[in-house]
Protein backbone atom coordinates (compact mmCIF):
# COMPACT_ATOMS: atom_id res chain seq x y z
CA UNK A 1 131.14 116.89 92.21
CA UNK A 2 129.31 117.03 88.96
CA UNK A 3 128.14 120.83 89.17
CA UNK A 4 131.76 122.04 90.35
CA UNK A 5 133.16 119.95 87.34
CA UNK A 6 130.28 121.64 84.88
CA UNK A 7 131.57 124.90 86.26
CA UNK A 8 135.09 124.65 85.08
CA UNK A 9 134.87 121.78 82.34
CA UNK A 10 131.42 121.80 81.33
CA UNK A 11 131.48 120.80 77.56
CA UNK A 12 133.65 117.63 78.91
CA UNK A 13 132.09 114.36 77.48
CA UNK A 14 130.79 111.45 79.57
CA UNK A 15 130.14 108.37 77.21
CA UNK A 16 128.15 105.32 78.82
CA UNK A 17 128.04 101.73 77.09
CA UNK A 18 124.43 101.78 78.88
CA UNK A 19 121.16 103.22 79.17
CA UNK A 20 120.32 104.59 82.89
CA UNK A 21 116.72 103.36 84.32
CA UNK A 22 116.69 107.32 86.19
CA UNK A 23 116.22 108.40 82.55
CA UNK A 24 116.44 105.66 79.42
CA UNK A 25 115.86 109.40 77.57
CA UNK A 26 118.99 110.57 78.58
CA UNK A 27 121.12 108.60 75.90
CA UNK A 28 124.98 107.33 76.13
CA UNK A 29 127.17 109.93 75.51
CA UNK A 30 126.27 113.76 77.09
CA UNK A 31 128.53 117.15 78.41
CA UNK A 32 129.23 117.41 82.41
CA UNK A 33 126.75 120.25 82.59
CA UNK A 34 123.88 117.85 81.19
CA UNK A 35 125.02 115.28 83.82
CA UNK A 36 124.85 117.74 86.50
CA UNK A 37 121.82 118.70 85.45
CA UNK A 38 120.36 115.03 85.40
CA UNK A 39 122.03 115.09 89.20
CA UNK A 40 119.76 118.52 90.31
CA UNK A 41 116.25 117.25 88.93
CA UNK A 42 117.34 113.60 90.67
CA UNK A 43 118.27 115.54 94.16
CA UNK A 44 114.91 117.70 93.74
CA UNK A 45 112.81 114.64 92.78
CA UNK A 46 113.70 112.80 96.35
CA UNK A 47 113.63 116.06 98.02
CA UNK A 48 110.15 116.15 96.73
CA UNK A 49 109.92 112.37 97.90
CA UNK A 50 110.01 113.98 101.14
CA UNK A 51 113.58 112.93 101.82
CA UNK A 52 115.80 115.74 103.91
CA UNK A 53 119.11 116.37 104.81
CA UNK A 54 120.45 114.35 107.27
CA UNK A 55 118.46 111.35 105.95
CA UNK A 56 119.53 108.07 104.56
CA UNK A 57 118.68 106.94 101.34
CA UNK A 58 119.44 103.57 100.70
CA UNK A 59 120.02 102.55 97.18
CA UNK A 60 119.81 99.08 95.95
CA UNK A 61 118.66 98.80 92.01
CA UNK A 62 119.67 97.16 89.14
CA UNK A 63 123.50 97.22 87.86
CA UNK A 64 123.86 101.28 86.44
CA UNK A 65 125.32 104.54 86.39
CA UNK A 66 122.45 106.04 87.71
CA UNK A 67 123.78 103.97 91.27
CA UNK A 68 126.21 106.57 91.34
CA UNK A 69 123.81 109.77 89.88
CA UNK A 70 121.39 108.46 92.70
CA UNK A 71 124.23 109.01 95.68
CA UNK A 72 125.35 112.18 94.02
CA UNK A 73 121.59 113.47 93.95
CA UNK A 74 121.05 112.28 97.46
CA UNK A 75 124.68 113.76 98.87
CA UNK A 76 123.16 117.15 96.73
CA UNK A 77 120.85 117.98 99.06
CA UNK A 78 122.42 116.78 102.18
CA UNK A 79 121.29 113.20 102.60
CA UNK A 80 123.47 110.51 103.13
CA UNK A 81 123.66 107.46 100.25
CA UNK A 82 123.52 103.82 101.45
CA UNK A 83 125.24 101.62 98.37
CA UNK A 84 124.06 98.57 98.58
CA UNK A 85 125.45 96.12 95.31
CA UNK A 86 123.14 94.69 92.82
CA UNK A 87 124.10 91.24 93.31
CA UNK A 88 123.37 91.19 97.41
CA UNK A 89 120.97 88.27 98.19
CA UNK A 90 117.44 89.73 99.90
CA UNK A 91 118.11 88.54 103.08
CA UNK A 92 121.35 90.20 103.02
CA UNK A 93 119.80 93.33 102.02
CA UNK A 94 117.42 93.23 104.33
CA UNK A 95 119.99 93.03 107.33
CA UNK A 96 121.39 95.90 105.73
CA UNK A 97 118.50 98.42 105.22
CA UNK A 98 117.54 97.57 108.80
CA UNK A 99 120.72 98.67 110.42
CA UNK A 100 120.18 101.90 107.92
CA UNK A 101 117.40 102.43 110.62
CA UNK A 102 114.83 103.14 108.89
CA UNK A 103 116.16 105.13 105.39
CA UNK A 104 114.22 105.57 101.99
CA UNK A 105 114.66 102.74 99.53
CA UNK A 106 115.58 104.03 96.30
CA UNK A 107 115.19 100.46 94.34
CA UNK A 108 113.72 99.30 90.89
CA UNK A 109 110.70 96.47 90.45
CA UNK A 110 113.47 93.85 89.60
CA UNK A 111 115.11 94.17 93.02
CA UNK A 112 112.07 94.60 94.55
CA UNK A 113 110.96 90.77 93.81
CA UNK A 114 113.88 89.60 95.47
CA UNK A 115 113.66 91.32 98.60
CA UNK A 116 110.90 89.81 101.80
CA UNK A 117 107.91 91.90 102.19
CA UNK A 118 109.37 93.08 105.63
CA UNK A 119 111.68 95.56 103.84
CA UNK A 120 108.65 98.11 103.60
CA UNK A 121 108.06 98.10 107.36
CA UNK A 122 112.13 98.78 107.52
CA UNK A 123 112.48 101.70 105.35
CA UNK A 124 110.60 105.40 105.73
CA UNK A 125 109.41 104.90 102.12
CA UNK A 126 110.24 103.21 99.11
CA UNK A 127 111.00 104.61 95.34
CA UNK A 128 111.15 103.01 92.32
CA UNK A 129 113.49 103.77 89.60
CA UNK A 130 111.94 101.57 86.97
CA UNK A 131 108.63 99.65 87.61
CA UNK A 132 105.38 99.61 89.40
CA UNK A 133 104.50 97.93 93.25
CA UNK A 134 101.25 99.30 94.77
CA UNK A 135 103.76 99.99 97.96
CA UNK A 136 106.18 101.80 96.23
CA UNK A 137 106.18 105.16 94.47
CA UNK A 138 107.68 105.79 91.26
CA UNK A 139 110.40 108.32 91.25
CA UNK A 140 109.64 109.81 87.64
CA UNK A 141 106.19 110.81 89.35
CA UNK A 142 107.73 114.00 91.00
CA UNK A 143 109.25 114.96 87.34
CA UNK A 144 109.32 118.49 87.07
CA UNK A 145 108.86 119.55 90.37
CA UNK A 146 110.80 122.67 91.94
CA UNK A 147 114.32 122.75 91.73
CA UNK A 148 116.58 122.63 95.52
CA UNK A 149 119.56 124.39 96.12
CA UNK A 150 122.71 121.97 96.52
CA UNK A 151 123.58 121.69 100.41
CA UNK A 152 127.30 121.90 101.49
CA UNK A 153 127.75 119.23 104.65
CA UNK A 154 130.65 120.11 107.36
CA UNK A 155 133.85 117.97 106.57
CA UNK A 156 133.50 115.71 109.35
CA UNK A 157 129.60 114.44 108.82
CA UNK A 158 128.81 111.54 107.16
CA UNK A 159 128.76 112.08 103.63
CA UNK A 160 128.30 108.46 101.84
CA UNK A 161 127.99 104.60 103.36
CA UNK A 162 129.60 101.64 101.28
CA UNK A 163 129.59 97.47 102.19
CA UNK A 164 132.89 95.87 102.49
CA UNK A 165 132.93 93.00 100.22
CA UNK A 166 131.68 90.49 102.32
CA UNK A 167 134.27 87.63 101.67
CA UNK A 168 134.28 86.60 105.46
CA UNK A 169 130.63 86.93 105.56
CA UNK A 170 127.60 89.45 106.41
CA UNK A 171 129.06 92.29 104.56
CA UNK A 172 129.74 95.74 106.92
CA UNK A 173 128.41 98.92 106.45
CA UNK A 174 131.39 101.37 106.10
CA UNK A 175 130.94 105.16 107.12
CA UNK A 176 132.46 107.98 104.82
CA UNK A 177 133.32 111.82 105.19
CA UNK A 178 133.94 114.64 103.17
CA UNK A 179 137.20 114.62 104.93
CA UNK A 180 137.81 110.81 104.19
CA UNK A 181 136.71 111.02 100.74
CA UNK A 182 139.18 113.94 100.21
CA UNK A 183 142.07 112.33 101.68
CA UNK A 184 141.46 109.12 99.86
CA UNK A 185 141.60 111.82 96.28
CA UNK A 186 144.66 113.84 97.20
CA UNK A 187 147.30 110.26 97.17
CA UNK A 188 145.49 109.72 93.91
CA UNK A 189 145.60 113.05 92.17
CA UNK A 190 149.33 113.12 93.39
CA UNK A 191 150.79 110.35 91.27
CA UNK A 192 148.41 111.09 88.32
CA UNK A 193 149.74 114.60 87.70
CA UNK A 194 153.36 113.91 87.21
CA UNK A 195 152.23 111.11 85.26
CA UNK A 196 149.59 112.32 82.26
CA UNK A 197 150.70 115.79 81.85
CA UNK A 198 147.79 115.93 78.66
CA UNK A 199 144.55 115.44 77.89
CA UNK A 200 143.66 111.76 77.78
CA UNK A 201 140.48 110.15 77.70
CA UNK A 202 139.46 107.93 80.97
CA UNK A 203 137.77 104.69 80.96
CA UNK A 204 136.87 103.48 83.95
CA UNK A 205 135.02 100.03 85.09
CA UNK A 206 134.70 99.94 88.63
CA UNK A 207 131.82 98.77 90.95
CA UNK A 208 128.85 101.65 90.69
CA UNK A 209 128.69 100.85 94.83
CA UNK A 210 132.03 101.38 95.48
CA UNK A 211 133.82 104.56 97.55
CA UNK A 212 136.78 104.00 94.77
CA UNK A 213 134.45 105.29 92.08
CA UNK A 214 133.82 108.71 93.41
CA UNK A 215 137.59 109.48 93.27
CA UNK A 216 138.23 107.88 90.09
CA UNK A 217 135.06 110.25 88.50
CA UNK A 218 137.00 113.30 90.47
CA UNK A 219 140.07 112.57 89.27
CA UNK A 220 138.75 112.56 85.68
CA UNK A 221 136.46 115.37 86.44
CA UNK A 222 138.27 117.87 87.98
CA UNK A 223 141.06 117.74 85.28
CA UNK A 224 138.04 117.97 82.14
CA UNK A 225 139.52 114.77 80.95
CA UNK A 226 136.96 112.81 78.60
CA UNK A 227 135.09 110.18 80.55
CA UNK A 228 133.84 106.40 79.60
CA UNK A 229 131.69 104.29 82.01
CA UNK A 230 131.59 100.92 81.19
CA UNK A 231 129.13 98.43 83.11
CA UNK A 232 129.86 95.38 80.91
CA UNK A 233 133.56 93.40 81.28
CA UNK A 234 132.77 91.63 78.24
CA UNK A 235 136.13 91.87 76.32
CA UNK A 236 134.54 91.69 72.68
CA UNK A 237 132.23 94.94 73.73
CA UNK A 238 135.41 96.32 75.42
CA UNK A 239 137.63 95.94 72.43
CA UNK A 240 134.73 98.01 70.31
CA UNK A 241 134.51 100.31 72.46
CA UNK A 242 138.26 100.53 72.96
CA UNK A 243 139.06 100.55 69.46
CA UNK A 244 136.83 103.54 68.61
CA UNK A 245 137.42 105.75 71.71
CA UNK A 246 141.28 105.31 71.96
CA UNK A 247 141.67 105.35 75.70
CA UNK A 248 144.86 106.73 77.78
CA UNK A 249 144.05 105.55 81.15
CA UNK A 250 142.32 102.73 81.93
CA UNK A 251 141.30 102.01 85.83
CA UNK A 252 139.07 98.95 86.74
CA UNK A 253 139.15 95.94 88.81
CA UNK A 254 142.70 93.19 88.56
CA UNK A 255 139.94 90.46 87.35
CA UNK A 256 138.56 93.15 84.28
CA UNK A 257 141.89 93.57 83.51
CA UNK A 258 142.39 89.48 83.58
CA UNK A 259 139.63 89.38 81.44
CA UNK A 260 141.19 92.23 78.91
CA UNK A 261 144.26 90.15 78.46
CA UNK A 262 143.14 89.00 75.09
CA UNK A 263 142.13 92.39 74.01
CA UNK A 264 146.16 92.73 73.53
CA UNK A 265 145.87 89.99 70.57
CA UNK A 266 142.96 92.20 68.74
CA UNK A 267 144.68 93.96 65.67
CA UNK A 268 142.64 97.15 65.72
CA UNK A 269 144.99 97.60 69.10
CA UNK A 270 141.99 98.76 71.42
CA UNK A 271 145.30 99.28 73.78
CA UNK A 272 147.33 100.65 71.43
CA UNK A 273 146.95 104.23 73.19
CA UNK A 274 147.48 103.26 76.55
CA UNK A 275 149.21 105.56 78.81
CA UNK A 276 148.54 104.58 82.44
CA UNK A 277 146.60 101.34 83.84
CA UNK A 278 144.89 101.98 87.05
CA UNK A 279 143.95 98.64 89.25
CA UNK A 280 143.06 99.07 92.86
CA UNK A 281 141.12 96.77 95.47
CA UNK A 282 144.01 93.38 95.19
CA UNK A 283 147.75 93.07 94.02
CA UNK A 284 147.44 91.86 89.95
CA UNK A 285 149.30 88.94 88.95
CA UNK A 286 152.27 89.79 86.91
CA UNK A 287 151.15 87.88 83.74
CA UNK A 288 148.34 90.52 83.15
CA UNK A 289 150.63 93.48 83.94
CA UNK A 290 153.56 92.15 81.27
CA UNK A 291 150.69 91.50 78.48
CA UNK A 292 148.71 94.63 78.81
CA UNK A 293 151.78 96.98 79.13
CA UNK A 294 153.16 95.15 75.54
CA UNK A 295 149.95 95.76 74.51
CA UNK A 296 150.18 99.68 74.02
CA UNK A 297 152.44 101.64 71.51
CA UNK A 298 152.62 104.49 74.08
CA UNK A 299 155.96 105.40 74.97
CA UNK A 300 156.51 104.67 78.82
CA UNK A 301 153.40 103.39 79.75
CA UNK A 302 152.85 102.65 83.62
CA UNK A 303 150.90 100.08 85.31
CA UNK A 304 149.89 101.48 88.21
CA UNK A 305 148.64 99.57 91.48
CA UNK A 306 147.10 100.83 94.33
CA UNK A 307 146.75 98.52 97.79
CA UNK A 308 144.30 99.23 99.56
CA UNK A 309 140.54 98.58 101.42
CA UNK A 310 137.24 100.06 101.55
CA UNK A 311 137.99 101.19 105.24
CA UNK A 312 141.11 103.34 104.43
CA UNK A 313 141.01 103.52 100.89
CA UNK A 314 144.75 103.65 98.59
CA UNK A 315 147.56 102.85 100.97
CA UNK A 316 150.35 101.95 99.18
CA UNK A 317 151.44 102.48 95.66
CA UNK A 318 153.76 100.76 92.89
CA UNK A 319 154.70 101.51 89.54
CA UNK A 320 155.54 99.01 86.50
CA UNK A 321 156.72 99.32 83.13
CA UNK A 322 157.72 97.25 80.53
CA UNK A 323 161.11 96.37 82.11
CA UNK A 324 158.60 94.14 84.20
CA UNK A 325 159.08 90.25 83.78
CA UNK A 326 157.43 87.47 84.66
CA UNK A 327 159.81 86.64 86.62
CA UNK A 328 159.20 89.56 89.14
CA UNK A 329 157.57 89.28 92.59
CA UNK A 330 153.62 89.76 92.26
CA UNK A 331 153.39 90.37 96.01
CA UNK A 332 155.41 93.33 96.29
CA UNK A 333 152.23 95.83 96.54
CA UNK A 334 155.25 98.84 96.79
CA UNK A 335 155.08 101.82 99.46
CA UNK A 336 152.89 104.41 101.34
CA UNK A 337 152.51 107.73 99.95
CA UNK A 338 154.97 110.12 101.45
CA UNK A 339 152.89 112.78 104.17
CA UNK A 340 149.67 111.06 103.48
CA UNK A 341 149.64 107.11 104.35
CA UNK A 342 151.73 104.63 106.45
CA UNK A 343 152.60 101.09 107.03
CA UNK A 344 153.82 99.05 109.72
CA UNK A 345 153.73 95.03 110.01
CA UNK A 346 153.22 93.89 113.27
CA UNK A 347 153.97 90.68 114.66
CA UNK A 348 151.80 87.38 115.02
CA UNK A 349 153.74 85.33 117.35
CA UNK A 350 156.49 87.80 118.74
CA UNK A 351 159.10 86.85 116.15
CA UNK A 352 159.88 89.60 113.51
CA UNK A 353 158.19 89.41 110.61
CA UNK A 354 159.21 88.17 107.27
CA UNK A 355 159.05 86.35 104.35
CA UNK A 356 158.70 82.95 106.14
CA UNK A 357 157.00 84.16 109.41
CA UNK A 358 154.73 87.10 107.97
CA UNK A 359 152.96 89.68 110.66
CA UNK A 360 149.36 92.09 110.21
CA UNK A 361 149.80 94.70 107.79
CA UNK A 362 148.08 97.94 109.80
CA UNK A 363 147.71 101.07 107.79
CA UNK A 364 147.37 105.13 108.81
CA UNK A 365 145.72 107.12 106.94
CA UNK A 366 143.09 110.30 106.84
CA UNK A 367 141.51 108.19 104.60
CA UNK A 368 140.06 105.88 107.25
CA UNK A 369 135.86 105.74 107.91
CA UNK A 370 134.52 107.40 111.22
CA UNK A 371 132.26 103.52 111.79
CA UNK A 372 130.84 100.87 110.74
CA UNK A 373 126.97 101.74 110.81
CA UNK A 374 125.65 99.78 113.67
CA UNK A 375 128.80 97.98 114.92
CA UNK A 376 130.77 100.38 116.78
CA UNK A 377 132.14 97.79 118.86
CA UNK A 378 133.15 95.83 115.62
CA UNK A 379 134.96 99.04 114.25
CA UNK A 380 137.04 99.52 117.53
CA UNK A 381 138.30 96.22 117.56
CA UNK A 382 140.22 97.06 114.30
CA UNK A 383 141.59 100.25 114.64
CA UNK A 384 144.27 100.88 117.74
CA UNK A 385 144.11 104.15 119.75
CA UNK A 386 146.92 105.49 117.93
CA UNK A 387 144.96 105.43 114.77
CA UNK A 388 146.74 101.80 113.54
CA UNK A 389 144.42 100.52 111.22
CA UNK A 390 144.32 96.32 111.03
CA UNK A 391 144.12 95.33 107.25
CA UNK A 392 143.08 91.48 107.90
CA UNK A 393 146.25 90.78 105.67
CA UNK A 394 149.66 88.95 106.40
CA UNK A 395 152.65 90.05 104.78
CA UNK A 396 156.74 91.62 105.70
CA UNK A 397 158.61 95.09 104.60
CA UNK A 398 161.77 94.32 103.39
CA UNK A 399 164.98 96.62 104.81
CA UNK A 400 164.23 99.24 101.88
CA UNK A 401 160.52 99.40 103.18
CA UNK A 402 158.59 98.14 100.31
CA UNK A 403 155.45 96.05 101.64
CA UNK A 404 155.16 92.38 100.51
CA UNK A 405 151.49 91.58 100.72
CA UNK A 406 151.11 87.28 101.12
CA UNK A 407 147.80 86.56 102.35
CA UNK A 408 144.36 87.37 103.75
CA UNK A 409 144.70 86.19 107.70
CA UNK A 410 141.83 83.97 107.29
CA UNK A 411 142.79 82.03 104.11
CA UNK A 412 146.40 81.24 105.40
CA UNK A 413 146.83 77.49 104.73
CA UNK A 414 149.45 75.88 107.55
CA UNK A 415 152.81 74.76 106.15
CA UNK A 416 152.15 76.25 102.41
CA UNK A 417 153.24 79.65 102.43
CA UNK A 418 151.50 82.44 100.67
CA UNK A 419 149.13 80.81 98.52
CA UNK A 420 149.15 84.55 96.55
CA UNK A 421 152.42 84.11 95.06
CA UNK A 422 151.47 80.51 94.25
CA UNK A 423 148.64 82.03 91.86
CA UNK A 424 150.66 84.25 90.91
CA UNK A 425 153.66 81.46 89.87
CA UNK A 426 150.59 79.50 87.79
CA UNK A 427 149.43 82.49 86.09
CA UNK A 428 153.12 83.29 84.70
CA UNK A 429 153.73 79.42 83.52
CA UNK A 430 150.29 78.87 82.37
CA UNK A 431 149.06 81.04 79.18
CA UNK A 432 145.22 79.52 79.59
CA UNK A 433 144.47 79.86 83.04
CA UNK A 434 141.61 82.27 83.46
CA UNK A 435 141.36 82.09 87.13
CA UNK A 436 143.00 79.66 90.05
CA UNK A 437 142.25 80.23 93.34
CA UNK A 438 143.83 77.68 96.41
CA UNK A 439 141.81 77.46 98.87
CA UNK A 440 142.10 74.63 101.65
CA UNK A 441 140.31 71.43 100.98
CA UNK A 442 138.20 69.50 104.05
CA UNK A 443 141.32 67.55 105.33
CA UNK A 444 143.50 71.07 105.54
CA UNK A 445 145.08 70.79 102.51
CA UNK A 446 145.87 73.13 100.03
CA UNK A 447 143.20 72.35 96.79
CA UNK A 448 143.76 74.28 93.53
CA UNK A 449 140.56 75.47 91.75
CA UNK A 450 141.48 76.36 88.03
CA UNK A 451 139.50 78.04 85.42
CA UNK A 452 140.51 78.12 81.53
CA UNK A 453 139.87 80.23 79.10
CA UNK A 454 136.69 78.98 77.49
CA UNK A 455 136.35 76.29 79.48
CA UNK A 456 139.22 74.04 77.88
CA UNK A 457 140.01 70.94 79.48
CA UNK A 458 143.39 71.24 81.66
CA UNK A 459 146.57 69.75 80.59
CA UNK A 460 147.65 67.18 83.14
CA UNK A 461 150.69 67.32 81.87
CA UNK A 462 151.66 71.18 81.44
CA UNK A 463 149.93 71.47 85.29
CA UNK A 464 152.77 69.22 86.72
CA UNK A 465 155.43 70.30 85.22
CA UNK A 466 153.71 74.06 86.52
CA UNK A 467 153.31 72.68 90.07
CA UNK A 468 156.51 71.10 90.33
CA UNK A 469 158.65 73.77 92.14
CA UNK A 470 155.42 74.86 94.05
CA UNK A 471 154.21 73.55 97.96
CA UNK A 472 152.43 70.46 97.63
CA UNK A 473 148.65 70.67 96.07
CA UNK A 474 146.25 68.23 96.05
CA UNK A 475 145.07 67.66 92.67
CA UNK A 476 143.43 70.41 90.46
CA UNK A 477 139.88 71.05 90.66
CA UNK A 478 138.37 72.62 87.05
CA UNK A 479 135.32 74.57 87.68
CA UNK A 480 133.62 77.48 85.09
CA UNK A 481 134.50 80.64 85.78
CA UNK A 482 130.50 82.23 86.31
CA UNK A 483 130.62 79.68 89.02
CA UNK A 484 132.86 80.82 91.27
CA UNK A 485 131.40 83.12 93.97
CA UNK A 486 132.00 86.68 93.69
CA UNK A 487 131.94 89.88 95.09
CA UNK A 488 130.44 93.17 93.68
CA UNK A 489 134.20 94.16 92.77
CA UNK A 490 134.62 90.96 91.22
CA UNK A 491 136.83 89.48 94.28
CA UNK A 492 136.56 85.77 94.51
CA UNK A 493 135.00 84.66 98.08
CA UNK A 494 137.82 82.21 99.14
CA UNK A 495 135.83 81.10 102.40
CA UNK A 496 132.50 80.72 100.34
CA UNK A 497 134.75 78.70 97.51
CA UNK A 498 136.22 76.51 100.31
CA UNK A 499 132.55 75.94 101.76
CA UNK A 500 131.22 74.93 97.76
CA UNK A 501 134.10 72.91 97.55
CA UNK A 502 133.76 70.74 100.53
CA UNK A 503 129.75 70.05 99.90
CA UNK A 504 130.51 68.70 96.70
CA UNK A 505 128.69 72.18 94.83
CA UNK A 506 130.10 73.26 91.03
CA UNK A 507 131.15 72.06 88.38
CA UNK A 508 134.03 69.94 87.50
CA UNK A 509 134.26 70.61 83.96
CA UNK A 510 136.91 67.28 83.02
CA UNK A 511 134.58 65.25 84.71
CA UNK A 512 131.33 67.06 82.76
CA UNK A 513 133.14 67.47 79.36
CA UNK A 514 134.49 63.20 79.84
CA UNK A 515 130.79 62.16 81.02
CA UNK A 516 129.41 64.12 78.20
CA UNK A 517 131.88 62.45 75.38
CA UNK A 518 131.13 58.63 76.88
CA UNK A 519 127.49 59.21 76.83
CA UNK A 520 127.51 60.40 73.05
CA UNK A 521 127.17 57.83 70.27
């Protein structure tokens, strides 16, 4: 990816608000060519590793860009890259690298604590990015060694391995191609081009482990459009960033983008330039997409959202602009891209689905992984012979065909409805909200957990009046934010929540912040 980018756009910028661990040298800001470069000694380094095409090469290191540099250099030279996320537990790891079956462990000293001893006897070797072990080799010792030619893989071979998020549990290891990979970019590159006809600067913060990052990096590639990686959320680094770079496009995850909602009260407008926000992975609550689109002075900007998954990548696509109110329905997630993906709702019970009695979502698409590593029989069970893929997801199409996404299967809640749009209603009639997630409570009933912006206690009395056209709650729950379990695309695990909820686990902040006040002088 990098070296065909260098070849047509290689004085292109990448800018990086980090240092890598691959090479702390290497500095923040450098041209494609210099990043392909990086990407060759990388690929020649594990090649002289003794990794060979056709291997795996599992990598599990410390939050980076050089996650991504490490797949590229492994996919270089015809190896497949394992992405396993920073914030995995060891045991979870472990389960992981052994259904690799036996790969190299690309990993840093950091990680390397975390993980049981039994990981060396699972993996062919083990690398270190950063770091010493006395059973590990460094990677920097093979710097310098003989450059490798780049290897070009068939279509249909495996070309990279992602983890699904894991919110229902042990997370699964998803199985990429060439072909996949492609299919996934073509959707993508379609709606961009009509879109940004110019040359506009790209920041992008998206999970380093992710498949969505390699088409996000093409998309920006391919067209020599500046590049920004960001690895930190924080909105106050964000906003000077923002404010000195002058973004057009913006893609990350719906909670960054949460989390950016304050970066449209900053006067040096960090947003100001704004053409097109990108959000894949979950539908965005409409509060964020009204704030951020009045947040740029661009003419016609467009908040794009993708629906998708890691198995099938972008399905369906909709477009807002500032005509957007609050008002309008969050779950509308919009339609499939014409000759590429398709939709169909299929029903639960053998009434038609709708609104009120909502069916699976399945999805077709190119796009779709050959396998789950290790779990064939897991990966079969979702997919029908005619190529139907089953999302997990409830939802309806309405007569024009637009798809109304309500729920994930597992977290329906009997007699509520779609606790989705319920966030969603919250988020629009509640300015301090950070997060609330409904989730159901031990007894079956539907229990909010709210977080506010820094932590402020709730208002009893602006939540009621919120609730008060809503399904019956039980009474809110205030947690922090950082406590709330999370996935490595910043997804909140509902069924982990649910589980912390009922054993008593977090932190009610009313209860801390009235416990604290009684118990000062």
């Amino acid at each position: 990816m990098f070296e065909r980018a260098a070849r047509r756009h290689g004085a292109n910028v990448l800018i990086l608000d980090h240092d890598l661990d691959v090479a702390p040298e290497f500095g923040r800001r450098a041209t494609v060519a210099e990043v392909a470069d990086l990407v060759a000694d990388l690929s020649s380094r594990l090649h002289a590793a003794g990794v060979r095409s056709g291997g795996r090469v599992v990598v599990h290191k410390s939050d980076g860009f050089d996650i991504t540099l490490l797949a590229c250099a492994a996919a270089r030279m015809g190896a497949v890259p394992v992405l396993l996320s920073p914030s995995l537990d060891g045991a979870t790891v472990t389960e992981l690298v052994r259904r690799t079956e036996r790969p190299t462990l690309v990993t840093d000293r950091a990680k390397l604590a975390d993980l049981p001893d039994s990981v060396f006897g699972l993996a062919e070797r083990v690398l270190l990015t950063s770091g010493s072990h006395r059973d590990a080799v460094p990677l920097d010792k093979f710097a310098g060694c003989e450059r490798v030619p780049s290897v070009t893989l068939p279509p249909h071979r495996p070309a990279l391995v992602t983890h699904t998020s894991g919110t229902t549990g042990t997370p699964k290891l998803a199985v990429h191609t060439g072909f996949s990979l492609q299919s996934r970019y073509r959707p993508q590159a379609s709606v961009l081009a009509p879109l940004v006809r110019g040359r506009e600067t790209i920041a992008v913060h998206v999970s380093f482990v992710h498949s969505r990052l390699v088409t996000a990096l093409a998309l920006a590639l391919y067209r020599g459009f500046p590049l920004v990686v960001l690895r930190d959320p924080d909105p106050g680094r964000v906003g000077d960033l923002f404010a000195r770079l002058r973004p057009g496009i913006l893609e990350a995850h719906p909670n960054s983008f949460m989390e950016w909602e304050e970066l449209a009260d900053d006067p040096r407008g960090p947003l100001a330039n704004v053409k097109l926000f990108s959000s894949t992975f979950d539908a965005i609550h409409p509060r964020t997409v009204h704030r951020l689109l009045r947040a740029t002075r661009r003419r016609s900007p467009v908040f794009g959202q993708l629906y998708g998954q890691s198995e099938v990548g972008p399905a369906v696509v909709r477009g807002f602009t500032r005509r957007r109110t609050l008002d309008d329905d969050g779950r509308c997630v919009g339609m499939p891209f014409p000759g590429m993906t398709d939709v169909r709702v299929v029903s639960r019970n053998g009434l038609p689905p709708s609104e009120r009695n909502p069916g699976h979502i399945e999805v077709r698409s190119d796009g779709r992984i050959v396998t789950y590593l290790g779990e064939q029989d897991r990966y079969e069970a979702q997919v029908s012979a005619d190529g139907w893929w089953r999302m997990g997801d409830v939802g309806y199409r309405t007569r024009w065909g637009c798809v109304h996404l309500l729920d994930r299967e597992v977290d329906l809640i009997d007699g509520f409805g779609s606790t989705l749009a319920a966030e969603d209603a919250l988020f629009g009639r509640l300015a301090g909200l950070a997060e609330v997630i409904i989730v159901p409570g031990p007894d079956g009933r539907a229990v909010p957990v709210v977080c506010t912006k820094d932590d402020r206690p709730l208002d009893p009395v602006a939540w009621r009046r919120a609730v008060s056209t809503l399904p019956p709650m039980a009474d809110p729950v205030q947690w922090r934010l950082s406590e709330l379990p999370q996935t490595a695309t910043i997804k909140i695990k509902r069924l982990e929540l649910a589980r912390l909820l009922a054993a008593g686990a977090g932190t009610d902040v009313t209860e801390s912040d009235r416990s604290q006040k009684e118990a000062t002088p």
